[in-house]
N, C-alpha and C. Protein backbone atom coordinates (compact mmCIF):
# COMPACT_ATOMS: atom_id res chain seq x y z
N UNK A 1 138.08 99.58 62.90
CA UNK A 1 137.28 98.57 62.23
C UNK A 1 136.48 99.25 61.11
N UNK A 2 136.67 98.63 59.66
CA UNK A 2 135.98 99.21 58.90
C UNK A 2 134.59 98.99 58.70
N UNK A 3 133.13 99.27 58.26
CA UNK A 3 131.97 99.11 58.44
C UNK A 3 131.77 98.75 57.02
N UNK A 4 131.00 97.28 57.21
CA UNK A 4 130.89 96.79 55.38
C UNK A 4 129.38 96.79 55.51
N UNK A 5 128.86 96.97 54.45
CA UNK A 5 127.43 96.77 54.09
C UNK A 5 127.21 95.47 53.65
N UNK A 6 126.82 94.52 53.88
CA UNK A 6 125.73 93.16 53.21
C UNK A 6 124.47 94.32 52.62
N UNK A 7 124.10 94.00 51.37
CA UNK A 7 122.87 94.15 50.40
C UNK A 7 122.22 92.38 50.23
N UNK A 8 120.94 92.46 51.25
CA UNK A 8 120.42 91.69 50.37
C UNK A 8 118.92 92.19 49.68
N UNK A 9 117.94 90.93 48.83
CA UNK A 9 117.22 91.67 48.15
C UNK A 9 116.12 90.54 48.91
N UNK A 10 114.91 91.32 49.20
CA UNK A 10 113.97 90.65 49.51
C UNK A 10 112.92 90.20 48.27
N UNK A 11 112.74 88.87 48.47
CA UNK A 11 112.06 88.12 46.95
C UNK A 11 110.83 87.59 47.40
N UNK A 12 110.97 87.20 48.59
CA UNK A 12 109.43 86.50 48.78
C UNK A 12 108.96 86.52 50.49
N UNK A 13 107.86 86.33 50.58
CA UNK A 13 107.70 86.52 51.75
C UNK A 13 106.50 85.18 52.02
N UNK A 14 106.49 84.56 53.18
CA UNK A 14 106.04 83.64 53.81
C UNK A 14 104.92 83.97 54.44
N UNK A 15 103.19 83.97 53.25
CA UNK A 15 102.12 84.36 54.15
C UNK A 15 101.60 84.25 55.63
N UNK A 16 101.50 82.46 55.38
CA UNK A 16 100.84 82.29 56.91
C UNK A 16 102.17 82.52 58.31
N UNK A 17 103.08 82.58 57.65
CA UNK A 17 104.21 82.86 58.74
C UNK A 17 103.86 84.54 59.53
N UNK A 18 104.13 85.39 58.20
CA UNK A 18 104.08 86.42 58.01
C UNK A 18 102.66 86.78 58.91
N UNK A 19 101.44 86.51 58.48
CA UNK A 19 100.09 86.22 59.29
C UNK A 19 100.01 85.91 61.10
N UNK A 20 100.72 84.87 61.16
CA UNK A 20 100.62 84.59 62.54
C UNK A 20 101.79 85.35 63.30
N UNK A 21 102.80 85.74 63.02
CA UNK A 21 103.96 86.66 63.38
C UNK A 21 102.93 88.01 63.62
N UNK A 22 102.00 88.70 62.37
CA UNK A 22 101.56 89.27 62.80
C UNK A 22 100.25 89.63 64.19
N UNK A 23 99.72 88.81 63.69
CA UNK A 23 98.29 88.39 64.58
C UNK A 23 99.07 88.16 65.86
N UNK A 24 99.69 87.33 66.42
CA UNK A 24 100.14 86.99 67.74
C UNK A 24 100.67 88.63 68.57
N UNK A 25 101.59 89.58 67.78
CA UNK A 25 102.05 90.84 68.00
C UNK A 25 100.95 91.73 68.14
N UNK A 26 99.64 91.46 67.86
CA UNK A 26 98.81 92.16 67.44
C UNK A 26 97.25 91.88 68.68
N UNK A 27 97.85 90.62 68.86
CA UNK A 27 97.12 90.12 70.12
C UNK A 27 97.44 90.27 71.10
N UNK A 28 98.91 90.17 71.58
CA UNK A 28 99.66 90.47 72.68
C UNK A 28 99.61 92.27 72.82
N UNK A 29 99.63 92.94 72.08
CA UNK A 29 99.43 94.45 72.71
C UNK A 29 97.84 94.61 72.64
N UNK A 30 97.02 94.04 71.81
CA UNK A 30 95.68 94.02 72.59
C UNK A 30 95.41 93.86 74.09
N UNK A 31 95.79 92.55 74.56
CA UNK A 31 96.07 92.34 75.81
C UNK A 31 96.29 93.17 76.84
N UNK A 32 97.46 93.75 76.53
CA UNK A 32 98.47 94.69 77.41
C UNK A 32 97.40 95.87 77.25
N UNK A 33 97.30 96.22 76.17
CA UNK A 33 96.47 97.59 76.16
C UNK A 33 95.09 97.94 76.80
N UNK A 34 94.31 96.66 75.72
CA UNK A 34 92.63 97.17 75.74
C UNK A 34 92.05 95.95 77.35
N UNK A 35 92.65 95.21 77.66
CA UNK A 35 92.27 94.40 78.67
C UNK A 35 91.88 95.39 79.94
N UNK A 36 92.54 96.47 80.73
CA UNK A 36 92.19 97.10 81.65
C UNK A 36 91.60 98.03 81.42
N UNK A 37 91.32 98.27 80.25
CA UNK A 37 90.10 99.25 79.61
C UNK A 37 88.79 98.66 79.42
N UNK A 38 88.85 97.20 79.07
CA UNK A 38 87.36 96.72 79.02
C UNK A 38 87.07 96.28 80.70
N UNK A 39 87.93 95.73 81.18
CA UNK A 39 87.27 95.63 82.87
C UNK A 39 87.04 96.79 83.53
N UNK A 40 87.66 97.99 83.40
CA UNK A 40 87.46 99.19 83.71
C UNK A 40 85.76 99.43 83.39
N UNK A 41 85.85 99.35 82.11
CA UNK A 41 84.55 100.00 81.49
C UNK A 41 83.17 98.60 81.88
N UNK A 42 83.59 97.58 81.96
CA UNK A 42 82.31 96.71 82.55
C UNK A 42 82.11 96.64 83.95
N UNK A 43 83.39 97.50 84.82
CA UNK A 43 82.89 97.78 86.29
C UNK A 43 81.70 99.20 86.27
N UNK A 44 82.25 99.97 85.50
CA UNK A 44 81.33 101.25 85.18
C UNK A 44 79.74 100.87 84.74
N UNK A 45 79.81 99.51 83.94
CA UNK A 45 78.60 99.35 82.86
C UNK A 45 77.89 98.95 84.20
N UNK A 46 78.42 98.28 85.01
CA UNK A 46 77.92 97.73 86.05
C UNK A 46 76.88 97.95 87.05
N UNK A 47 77.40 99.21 87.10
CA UNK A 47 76.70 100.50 88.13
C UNK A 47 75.55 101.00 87.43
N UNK A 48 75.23 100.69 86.40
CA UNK A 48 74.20 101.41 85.46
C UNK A 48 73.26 100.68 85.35
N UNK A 49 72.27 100.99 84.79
CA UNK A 49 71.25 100.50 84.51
C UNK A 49 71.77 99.30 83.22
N UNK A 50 72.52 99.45 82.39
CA UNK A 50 73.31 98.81 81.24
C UNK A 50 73.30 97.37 81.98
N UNK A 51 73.82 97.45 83.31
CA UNK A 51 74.74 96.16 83.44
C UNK A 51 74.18 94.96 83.71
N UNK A 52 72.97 95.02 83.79
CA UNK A 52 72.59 93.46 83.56
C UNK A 52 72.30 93.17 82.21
N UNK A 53 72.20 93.91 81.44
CA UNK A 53 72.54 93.33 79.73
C UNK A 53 73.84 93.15 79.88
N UNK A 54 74.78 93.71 80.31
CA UNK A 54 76.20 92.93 80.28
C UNK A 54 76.55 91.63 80.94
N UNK A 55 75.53 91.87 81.98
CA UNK A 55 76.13 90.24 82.89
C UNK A 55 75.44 88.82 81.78
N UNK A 56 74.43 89.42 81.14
CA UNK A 56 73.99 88.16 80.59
C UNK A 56 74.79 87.28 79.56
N UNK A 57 75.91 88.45 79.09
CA UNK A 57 76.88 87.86 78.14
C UNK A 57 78.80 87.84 78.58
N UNK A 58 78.41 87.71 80.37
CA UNK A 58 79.56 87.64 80.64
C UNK A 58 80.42 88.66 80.88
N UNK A 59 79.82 89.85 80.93
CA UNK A 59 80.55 91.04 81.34
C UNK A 59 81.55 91.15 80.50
N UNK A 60 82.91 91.74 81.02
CA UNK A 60 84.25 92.33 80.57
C UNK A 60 84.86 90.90 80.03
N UNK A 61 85.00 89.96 80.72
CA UNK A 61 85.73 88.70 80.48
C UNK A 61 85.23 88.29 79.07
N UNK A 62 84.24 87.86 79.28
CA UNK A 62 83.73 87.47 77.46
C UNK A 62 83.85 88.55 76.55
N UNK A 63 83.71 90.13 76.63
CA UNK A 63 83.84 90.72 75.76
C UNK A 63 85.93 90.57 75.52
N UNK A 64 86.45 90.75 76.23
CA UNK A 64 87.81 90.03 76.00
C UNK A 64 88.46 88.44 75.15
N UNK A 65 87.47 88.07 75.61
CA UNK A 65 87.57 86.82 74.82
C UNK A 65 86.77 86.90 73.16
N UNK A 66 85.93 87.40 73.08
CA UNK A 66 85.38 87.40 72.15
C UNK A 66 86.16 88.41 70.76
N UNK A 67 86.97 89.69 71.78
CA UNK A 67 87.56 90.86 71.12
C UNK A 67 89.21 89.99 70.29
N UNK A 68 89.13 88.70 71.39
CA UNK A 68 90.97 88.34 71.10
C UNK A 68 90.49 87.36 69.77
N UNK A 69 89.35 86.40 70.11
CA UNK A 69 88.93 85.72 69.00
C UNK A 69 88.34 86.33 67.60
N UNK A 70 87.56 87.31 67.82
CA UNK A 70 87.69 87.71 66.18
C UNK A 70 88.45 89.14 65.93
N UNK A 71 88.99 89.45 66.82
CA UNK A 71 90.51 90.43 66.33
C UNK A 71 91.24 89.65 65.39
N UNK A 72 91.81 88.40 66.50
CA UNK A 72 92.57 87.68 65.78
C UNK A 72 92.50 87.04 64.18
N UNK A 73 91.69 86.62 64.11
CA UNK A 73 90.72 85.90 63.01
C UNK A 73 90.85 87.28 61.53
N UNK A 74 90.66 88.35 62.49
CA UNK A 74 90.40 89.07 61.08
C UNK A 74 91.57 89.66 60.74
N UNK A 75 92.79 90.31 61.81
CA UNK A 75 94.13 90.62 61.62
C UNK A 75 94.82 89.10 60.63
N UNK A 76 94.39 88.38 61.07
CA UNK A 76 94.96 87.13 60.33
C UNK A 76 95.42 86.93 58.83
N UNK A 77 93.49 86.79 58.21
CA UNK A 77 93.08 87.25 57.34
C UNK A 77 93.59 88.41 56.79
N UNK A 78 93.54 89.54 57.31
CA UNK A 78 93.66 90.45 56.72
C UNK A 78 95.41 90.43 55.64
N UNK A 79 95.96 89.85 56.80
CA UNK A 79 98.00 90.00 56.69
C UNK A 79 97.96 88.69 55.60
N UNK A 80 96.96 88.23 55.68
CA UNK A 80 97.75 86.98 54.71
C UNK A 80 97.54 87.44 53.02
N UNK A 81 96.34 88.47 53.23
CA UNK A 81 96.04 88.92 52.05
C UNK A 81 96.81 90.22 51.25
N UNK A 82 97.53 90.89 52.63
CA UNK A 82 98.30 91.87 52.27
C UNK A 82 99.88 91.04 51.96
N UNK A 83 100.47 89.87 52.31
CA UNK A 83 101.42 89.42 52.34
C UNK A 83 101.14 89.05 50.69
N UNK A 84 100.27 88.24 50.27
CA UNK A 84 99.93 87.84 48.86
C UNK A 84 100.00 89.26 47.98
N UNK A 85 99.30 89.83 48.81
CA UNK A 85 99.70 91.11 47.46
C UNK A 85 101.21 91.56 47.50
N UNK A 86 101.65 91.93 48.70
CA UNK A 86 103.25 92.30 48.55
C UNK A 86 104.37 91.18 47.51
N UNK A 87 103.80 89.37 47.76
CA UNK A 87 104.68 89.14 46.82
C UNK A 87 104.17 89.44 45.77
N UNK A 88 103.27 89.76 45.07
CA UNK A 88 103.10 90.10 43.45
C UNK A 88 103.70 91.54 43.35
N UNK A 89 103.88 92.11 44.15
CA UNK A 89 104.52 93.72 43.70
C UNK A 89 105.97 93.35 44.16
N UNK A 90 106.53 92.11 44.94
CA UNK A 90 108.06 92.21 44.86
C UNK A 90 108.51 91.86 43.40
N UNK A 91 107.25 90.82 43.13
CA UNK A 91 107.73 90.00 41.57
C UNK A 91 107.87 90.65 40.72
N UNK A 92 106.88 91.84 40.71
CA UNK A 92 107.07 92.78 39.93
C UNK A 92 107.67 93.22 39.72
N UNK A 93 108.46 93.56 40.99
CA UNK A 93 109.22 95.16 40.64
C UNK A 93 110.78 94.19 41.46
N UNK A 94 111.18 93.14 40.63
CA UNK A 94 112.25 92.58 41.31
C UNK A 94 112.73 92.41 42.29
N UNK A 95 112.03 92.66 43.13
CA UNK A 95 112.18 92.62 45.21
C UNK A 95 112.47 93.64 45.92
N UNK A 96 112.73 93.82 46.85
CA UNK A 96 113.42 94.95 47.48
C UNK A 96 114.48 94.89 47.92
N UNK A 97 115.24 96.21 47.90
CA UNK A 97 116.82 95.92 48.34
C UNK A 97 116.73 96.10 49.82
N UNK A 98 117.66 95.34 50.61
CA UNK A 98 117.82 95.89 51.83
C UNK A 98 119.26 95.95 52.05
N UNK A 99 119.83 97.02 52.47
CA UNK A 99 120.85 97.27 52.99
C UNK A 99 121.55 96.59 55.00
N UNK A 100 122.44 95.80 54.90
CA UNK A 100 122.68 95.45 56.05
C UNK A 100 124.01 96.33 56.89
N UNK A 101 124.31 96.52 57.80
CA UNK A 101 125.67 97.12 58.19
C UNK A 101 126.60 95.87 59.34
N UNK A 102 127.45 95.59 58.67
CA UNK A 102 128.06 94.35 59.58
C UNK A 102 128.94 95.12 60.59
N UNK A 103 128.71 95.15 62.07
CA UNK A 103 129.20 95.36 63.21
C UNK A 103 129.89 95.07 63.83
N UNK A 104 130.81 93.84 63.17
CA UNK A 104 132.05 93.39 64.07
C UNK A 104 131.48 91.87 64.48
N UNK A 105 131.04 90.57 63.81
CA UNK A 105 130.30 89.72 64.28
C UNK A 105 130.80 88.87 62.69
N UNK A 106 131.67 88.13 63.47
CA UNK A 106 132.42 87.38 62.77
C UNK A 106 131.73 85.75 62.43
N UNK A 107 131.19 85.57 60.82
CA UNK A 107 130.59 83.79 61.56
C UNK A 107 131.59 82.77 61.14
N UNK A 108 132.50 83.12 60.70
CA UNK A 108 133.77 81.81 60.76
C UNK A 108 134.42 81.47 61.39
N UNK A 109 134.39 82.95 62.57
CA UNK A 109 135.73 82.31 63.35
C UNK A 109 134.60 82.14 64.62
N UNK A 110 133.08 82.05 64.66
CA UNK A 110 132.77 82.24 65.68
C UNK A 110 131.82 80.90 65.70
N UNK A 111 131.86 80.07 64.62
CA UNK A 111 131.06 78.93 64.71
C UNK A 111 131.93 77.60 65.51
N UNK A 112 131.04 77.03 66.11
CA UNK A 112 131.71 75.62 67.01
C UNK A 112 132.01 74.42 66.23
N UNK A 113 131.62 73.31 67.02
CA UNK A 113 131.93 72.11 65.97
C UNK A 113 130.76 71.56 65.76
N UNK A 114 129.78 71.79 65.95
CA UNK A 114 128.68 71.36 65.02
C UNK A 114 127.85 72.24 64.78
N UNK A 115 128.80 72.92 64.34
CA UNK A 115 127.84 74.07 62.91
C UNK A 115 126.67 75.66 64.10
N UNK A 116 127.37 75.23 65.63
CA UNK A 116 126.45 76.38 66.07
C UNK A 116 126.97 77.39 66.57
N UNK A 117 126.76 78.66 66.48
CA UNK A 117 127.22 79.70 66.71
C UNK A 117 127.65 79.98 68.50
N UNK A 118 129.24 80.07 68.52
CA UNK A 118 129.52 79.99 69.89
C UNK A 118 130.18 81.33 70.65
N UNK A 119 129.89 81.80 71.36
CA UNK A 119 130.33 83.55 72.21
C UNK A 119 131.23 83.14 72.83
């Protein structure tokens, strides 16, 4: 089987898509990550003299909630502003090329009868 390249060129990109694609990826390994690190660390705050300034604002749980709500908010922001700048430097500079490598994944002989891709 011979190996063909598809070239396509990337021209534009879809902020708030681009934004929430990011933010959601960005929330979900928050989660996974910093979640057993902040209950960890508000069982510790606990034991201290600290921890009734923590209970008054909800301990670990609210600082979680509060970390996912303006994480989110500002990763948001942030990607929609970096997405706006990337399309003015694709426009610029005529897009980017991307190189594809086709693997043996046929879509003519592999589409059904209403137009959906069938294995």
């Amino acid at each position: 089987m011979t190996n063909q390249t598809l070239k396509l060129r990337l021209k534009k990109v879809d902020p708030v898509k681009y934004a929430l694609v990011t933010t959601l990826v960005y929330l979900s390994i928050l989660l996974i990550v910093y979640t057993p690190f902040i209950l960890l660390f508000s069982l510790i705050g606990g034991a201290s003299d600290l921890g009734a300034g923590a209970m008054v604002l909800g301990g670990g749980l609210f600082g979680i909630i509060m970390m996912l709500i303006i994480g989110g908010i500002i990763v948001f922001v942030i990607t929609i502003i970096a997405a706006l700048i990337l399309n003015f430097i694709l426009s610029k500079t005529g897009g980017l090329d991307i190189d594809f490598e086709k693997i043996g994944f046929d879509f003519d002989s592999q589409q059904g009868d209403q137009g959906r891709i069938e294995q």
